[in-house]
PDB file of N, CA and C in Angstrom:
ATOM      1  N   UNK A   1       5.646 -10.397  20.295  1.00  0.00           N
ATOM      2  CA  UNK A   1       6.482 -10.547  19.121  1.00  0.00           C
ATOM      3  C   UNK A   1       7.938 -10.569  19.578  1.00  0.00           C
ATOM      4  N   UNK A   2       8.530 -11.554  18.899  1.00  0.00           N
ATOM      5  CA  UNK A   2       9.876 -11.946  19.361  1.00  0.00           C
ATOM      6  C   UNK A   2      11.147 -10.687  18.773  1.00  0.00           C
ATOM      7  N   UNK A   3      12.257  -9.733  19.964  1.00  0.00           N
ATOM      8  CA  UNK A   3      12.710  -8.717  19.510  1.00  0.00           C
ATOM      9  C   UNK A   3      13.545  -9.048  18.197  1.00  0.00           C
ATOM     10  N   UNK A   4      13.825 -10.516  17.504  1.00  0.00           N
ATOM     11  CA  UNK A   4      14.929 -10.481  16.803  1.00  0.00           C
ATOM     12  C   UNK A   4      14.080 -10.966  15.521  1.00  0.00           C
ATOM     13  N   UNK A   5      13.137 -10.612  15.657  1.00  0.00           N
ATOM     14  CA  UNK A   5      12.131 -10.892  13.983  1.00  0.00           C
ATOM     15  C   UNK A   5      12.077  -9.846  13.237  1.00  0.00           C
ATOM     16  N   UNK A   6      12.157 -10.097  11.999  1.00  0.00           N
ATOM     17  CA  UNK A   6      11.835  -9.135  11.270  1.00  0.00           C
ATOM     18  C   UNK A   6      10.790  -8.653  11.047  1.00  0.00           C
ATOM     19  N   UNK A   7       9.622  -8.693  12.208  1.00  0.00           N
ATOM     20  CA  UNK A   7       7.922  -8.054  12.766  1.00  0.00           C
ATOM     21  C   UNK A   7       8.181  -7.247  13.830  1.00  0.00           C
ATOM     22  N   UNK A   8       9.532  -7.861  14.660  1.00  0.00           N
ATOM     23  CA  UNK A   8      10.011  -6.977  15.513  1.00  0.00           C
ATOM     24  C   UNK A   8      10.622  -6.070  15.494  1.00  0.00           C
ATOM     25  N   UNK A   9      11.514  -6.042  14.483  1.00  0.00           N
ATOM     26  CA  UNK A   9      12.306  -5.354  13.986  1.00  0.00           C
ATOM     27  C   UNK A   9      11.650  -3.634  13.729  1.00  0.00           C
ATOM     28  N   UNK A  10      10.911  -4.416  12.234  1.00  0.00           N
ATOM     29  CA  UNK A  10       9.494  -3.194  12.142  1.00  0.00           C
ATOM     30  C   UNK A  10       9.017  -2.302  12.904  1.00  0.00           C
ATOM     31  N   UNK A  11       8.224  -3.059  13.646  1.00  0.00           N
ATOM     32  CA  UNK A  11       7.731  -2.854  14.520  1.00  0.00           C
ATOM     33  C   UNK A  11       8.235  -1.500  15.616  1.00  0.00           C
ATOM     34  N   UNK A  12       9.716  -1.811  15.990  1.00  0.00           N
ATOM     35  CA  UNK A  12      10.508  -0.864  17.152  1.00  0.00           C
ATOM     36  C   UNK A  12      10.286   0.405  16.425  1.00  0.00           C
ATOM     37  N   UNK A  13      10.887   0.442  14.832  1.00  0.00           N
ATOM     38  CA  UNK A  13      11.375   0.744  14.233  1.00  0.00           C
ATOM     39  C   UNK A  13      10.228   2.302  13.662  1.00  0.00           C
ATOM     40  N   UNK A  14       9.020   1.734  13.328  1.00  0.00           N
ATOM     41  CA  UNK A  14       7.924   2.014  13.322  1.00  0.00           C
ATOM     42  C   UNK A  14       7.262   3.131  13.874  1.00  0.00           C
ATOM     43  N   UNK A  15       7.104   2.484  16.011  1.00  0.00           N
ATOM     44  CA  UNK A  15       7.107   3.258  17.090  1.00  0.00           C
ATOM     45  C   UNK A  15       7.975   3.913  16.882  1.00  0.00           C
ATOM     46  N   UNK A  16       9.510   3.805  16.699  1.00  0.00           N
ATOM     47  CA  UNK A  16      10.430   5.085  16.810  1.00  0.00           C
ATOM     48  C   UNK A  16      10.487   6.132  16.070  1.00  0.00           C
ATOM     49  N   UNK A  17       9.564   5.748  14.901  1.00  0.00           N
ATOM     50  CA  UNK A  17       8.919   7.362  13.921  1.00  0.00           C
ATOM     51  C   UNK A  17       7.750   7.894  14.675  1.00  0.00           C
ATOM     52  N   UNK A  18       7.024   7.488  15.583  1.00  0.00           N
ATOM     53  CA  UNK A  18       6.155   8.088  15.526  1.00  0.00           C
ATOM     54  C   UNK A  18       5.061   8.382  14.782  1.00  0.00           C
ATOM     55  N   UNK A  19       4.850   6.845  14.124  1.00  0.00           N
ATOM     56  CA  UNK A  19       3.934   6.564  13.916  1.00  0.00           C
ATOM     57  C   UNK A  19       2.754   6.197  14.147  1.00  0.00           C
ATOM     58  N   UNK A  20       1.826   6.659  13.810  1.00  0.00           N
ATOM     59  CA  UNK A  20       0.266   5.964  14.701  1.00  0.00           C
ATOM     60  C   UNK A  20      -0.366   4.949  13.117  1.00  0.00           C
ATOM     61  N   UNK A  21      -0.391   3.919  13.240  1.00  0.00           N
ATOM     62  CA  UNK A  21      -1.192   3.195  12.301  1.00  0.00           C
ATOM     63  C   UNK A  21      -1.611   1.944  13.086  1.00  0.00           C
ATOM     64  N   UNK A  22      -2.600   1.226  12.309  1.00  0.00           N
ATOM     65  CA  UNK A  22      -3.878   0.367  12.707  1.00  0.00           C
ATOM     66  C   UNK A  22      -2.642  -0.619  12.985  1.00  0.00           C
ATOM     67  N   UNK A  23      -1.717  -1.015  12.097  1.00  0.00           N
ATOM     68  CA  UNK A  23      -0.946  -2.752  12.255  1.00  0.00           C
ATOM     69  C   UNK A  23       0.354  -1.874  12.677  1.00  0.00           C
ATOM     70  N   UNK A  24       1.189  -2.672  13.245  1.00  0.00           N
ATOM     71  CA  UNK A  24       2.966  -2.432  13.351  1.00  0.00           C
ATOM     72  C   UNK A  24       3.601  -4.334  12.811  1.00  0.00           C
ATOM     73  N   UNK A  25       4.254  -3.850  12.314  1.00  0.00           N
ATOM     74  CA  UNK A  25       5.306  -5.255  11.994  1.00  0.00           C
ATOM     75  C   UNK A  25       5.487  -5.564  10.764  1.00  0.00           C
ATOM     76  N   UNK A  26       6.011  -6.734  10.372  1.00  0.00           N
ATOM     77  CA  UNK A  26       6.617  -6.819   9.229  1.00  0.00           C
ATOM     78  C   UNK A  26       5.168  -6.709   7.915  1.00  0.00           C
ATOM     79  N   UNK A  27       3.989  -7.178   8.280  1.00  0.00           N
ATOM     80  CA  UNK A  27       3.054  -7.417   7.169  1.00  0.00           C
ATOM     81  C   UNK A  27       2.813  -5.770   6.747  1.00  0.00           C
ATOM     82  N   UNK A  28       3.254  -4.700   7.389  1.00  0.00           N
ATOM     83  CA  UNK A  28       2.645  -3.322   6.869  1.00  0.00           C
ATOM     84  C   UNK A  28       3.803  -3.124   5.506  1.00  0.00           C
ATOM     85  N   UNK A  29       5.082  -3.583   5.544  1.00  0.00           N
ATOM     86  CA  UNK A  29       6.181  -3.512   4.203  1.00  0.00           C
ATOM     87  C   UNK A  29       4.796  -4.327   3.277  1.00  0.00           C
ATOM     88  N   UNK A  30       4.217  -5.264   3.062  1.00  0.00           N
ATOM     89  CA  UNK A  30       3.519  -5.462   2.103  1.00  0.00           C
ATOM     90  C   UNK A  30       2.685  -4.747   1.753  1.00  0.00           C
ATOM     91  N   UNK A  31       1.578  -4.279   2.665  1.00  0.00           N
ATOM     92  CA  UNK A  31       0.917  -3.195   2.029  1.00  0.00           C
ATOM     93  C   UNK A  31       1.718  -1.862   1.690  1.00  0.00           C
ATOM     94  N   UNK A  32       2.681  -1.312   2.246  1.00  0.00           N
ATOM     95  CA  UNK A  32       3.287   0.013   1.566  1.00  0.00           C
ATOM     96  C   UNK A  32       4.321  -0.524   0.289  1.00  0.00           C
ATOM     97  N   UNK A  33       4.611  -1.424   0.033  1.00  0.00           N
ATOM     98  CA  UNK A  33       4.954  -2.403  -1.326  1.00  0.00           C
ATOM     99  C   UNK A  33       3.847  -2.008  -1.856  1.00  0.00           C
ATOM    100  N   UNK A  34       2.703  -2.674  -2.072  1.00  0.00           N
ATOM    101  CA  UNK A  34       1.756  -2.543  -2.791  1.00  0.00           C
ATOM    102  C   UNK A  34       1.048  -1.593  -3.306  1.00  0.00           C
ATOM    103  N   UNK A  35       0.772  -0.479  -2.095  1.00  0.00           N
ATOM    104  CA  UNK A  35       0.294   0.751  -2.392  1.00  0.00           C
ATOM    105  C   UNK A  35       1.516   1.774  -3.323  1.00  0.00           C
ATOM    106  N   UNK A  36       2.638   1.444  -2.917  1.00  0.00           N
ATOM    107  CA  UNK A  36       3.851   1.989  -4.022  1.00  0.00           C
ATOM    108  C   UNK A  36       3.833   1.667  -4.912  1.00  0.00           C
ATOM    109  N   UNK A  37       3.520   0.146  -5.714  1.00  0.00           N
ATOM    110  CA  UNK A  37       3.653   0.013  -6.795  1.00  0.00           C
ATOM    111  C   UNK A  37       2.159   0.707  -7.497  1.00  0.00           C
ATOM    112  N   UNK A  38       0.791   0.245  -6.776  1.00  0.00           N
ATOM    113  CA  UNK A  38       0.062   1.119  -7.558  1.00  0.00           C
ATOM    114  C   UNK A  38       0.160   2.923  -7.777  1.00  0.00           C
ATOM    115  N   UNK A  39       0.809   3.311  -6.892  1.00  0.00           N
ATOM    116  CA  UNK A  39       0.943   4.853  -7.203  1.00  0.00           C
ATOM    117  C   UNK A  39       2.211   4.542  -8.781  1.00  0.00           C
ATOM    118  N   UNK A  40       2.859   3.888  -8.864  1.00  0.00           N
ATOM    119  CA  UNK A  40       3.462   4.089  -9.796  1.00  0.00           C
ATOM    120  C   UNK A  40       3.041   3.592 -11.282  1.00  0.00           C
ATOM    121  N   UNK A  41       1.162   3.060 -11.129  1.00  0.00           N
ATOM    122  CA  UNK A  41       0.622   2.875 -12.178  1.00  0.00           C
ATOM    123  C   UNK A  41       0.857   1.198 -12.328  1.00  0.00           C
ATOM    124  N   UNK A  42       1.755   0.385 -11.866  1.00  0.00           N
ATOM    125  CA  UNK A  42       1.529  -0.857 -12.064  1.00  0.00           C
ATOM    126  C   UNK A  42      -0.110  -1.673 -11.928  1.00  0.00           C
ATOM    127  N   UNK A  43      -0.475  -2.430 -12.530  1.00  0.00           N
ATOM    128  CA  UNK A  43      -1.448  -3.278 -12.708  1.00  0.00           C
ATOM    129  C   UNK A  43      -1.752  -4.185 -11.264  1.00  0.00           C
ATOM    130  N   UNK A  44      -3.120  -3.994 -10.780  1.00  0.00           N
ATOM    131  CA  UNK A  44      -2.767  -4.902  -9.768  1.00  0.00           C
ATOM    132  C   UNK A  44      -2.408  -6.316 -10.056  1.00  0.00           C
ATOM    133  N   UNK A  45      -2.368  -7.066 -11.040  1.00  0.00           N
ATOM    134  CA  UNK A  45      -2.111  -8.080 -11.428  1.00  0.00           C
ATOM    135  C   UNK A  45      -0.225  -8.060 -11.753  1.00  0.00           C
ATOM    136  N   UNK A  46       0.361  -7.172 -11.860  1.00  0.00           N
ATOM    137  CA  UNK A  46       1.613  -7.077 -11.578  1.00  0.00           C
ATOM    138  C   UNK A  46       1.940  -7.047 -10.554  1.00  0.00           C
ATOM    139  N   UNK A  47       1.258  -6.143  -9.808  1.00  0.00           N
ATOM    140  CA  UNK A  47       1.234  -5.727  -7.943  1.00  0.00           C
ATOM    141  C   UNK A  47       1.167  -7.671  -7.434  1.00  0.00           C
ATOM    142  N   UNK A  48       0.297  -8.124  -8.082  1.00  0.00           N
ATOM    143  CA  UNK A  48      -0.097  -9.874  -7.627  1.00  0.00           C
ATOM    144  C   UNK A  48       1.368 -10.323  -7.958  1.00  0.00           C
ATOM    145  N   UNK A  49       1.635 -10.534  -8.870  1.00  0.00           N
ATOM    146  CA  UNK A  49       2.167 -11.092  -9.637  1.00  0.00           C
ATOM    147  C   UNK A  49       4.023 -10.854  -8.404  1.00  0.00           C
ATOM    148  N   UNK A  50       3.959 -10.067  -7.873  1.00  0.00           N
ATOM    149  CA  UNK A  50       5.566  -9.344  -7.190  1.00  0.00           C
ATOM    150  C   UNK A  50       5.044  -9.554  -6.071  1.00  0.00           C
ATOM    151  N   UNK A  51       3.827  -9.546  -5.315  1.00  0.00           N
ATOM    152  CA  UNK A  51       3.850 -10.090  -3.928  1.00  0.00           C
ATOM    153  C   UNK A  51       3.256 -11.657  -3.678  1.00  0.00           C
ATOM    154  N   UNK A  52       3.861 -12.486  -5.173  1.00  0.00           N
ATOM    155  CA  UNK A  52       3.328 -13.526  -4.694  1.00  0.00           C
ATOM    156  C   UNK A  52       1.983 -14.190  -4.572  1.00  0.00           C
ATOM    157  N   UNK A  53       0.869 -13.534  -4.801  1.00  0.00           N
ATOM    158  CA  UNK A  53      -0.757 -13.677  -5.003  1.00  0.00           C
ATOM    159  C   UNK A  53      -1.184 -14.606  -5.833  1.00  0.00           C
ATOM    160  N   UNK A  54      -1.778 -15.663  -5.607  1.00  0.00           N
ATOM    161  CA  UNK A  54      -3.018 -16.337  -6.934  1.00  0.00           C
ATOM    162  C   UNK A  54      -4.242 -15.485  -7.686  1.00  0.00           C
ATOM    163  N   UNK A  55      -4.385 -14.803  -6.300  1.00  0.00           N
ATOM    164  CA  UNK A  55      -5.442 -13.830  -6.945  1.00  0.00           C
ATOM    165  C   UNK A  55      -5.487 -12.380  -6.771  1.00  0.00           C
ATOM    166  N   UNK A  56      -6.374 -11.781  -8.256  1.00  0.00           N
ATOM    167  CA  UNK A  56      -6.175 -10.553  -7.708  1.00  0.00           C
ATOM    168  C   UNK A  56      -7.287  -9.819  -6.893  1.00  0.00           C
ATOM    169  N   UNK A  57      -8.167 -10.708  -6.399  1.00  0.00           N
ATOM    170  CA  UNK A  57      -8.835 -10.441  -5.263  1.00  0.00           C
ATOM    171  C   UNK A  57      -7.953 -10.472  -3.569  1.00  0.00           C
ATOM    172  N   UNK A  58      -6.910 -11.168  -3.523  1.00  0.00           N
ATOM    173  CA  UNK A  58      -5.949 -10.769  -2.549  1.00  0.00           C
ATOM    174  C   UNK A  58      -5.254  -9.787  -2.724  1.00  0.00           C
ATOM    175  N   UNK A  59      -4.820  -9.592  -3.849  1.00  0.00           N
ATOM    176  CA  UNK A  59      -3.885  -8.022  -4.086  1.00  0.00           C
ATOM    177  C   UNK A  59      -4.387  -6.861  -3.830  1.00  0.00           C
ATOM    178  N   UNK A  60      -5.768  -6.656  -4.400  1.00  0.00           N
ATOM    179  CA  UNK A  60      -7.154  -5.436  -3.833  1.00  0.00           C
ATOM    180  C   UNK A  60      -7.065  -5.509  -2.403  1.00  0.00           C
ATOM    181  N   UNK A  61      -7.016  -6.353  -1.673  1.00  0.00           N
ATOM    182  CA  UNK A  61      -6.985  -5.860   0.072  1.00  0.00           C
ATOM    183  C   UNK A  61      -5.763  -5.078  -0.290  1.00  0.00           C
ATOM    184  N   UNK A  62      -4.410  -5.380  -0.685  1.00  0.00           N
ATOM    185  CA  UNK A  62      -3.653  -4.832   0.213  1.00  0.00           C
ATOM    186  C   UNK A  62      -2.970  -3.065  -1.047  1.00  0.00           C
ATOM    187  N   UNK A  63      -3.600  -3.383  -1.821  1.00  0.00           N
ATOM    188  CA  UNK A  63      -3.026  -2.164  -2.951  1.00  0.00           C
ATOM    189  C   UNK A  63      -4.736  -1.236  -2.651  1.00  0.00           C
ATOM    190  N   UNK A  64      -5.148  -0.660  -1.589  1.00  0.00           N
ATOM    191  CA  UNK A  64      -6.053   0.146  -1.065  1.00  0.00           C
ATOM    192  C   UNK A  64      -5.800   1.191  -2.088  1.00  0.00           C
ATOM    193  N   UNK A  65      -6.926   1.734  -2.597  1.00  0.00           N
ATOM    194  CA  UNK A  65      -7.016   2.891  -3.512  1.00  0.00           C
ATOM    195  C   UNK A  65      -6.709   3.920  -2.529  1.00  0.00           C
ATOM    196  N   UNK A  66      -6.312   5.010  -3.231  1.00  0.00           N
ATOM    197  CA  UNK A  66      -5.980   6.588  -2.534  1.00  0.00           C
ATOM    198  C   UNK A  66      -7.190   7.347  -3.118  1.00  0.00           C
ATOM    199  N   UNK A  67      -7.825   7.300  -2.085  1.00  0.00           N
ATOM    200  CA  UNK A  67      -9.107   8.290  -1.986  1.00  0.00           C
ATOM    201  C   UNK A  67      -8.572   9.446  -2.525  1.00  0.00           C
ATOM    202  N   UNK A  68      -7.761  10.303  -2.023  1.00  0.00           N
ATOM    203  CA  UNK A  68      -7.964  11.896  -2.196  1.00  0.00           C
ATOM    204  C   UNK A  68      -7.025  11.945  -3.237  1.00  0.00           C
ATOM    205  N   UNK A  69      -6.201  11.049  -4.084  1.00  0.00           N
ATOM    206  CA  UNK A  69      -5.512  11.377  -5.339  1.00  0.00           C
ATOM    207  C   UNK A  69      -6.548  10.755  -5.836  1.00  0.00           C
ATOM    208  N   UNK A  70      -7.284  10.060  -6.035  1.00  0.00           N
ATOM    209  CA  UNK A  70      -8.738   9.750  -6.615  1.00  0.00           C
ATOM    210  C   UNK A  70      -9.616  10.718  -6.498  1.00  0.00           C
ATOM    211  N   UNK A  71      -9.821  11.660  -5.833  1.00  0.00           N
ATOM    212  CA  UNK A  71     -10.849  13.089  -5.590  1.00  0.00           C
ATOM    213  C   UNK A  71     -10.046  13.964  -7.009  1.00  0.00           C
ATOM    214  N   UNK A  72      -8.335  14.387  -6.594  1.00  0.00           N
ATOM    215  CA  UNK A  72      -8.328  15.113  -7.415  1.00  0.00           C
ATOM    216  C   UNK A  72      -8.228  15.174  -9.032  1.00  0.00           C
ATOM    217  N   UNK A  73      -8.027  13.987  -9.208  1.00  0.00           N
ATOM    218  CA  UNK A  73      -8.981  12.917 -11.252  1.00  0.00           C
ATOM    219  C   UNK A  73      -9.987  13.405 -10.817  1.00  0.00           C
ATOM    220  N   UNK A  74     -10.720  13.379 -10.212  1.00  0.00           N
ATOM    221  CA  UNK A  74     -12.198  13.355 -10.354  1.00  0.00           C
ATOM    222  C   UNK A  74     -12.471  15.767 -10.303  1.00  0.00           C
ATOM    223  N   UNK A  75     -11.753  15.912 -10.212  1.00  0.00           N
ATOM    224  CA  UNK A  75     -11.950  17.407  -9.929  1.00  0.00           C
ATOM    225  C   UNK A  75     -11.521  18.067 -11.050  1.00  0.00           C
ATOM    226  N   UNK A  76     -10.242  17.176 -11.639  1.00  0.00           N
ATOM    227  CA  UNK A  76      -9.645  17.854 -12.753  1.00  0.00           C
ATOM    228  C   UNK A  76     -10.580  18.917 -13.798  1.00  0.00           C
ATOM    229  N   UNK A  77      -9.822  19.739 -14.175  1.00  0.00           N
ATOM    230  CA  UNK A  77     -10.875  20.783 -15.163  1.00  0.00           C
ATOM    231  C   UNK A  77     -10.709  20.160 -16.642  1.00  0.00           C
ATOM    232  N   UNK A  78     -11.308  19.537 -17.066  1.00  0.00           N
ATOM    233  CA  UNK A  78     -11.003  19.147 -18.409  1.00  0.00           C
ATOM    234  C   UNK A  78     -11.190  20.464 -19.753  1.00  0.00           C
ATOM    235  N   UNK A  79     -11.511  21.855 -18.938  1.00  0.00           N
ATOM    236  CA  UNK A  79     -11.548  23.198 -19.851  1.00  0.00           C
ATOM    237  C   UNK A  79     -11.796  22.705 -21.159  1.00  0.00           C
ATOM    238  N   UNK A  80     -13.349  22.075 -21.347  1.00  0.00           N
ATOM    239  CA  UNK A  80     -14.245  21.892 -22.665  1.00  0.00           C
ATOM    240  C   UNK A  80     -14.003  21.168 -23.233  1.00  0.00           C
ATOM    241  N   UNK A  81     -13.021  20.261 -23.106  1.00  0.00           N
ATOM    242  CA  UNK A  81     -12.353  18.885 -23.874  1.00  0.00           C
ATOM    243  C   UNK A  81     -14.050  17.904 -23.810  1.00  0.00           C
ATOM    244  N   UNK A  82     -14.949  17.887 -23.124  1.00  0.00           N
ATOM    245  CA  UNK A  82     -15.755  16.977 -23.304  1.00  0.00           C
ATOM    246  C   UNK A  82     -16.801  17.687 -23.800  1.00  0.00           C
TER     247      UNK A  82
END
């Protein structure tokens, strides 16, 4: 990857946190775009709709559900409401 891209850029940038993740470079700003907007409740079809998508079968790759804020909905005490 060429140092003056904005994959390169990332990328240095990335390693210099001390980060360990699967990708480095510019395509991981799309998925942490995406996964930000769904934590903030947007629609993945909005999430589509802001990164550019035809479909929202492309937006689902990259707006990955959060397992363990998904565990704790699922744990909540609803204290007899049902």
């Amino acid at each position: 990857m060429h140092l003056a891209t904005v994959g390169g850029m990332v990328s240095r940038r990335l390693h210099a946190l001390g980060l360990t993740l699967p990708h480095y470079g510019a395509h991981v700003l799309r998925h942490a775009c995406a996964r930000n907007l769904l934590a903030k409740g947007l629609s993945l079809k909005e999430i589509g709709d802001h990164l550019g998508h035809q479909s929202v079968d492309t937006t689902a790759i990259y707006a990955k559900v959060d397992l363990a804020a998904l565990r704790s909905v699922g744990d909540f005490d609803l204290e007899g409401l049902l």
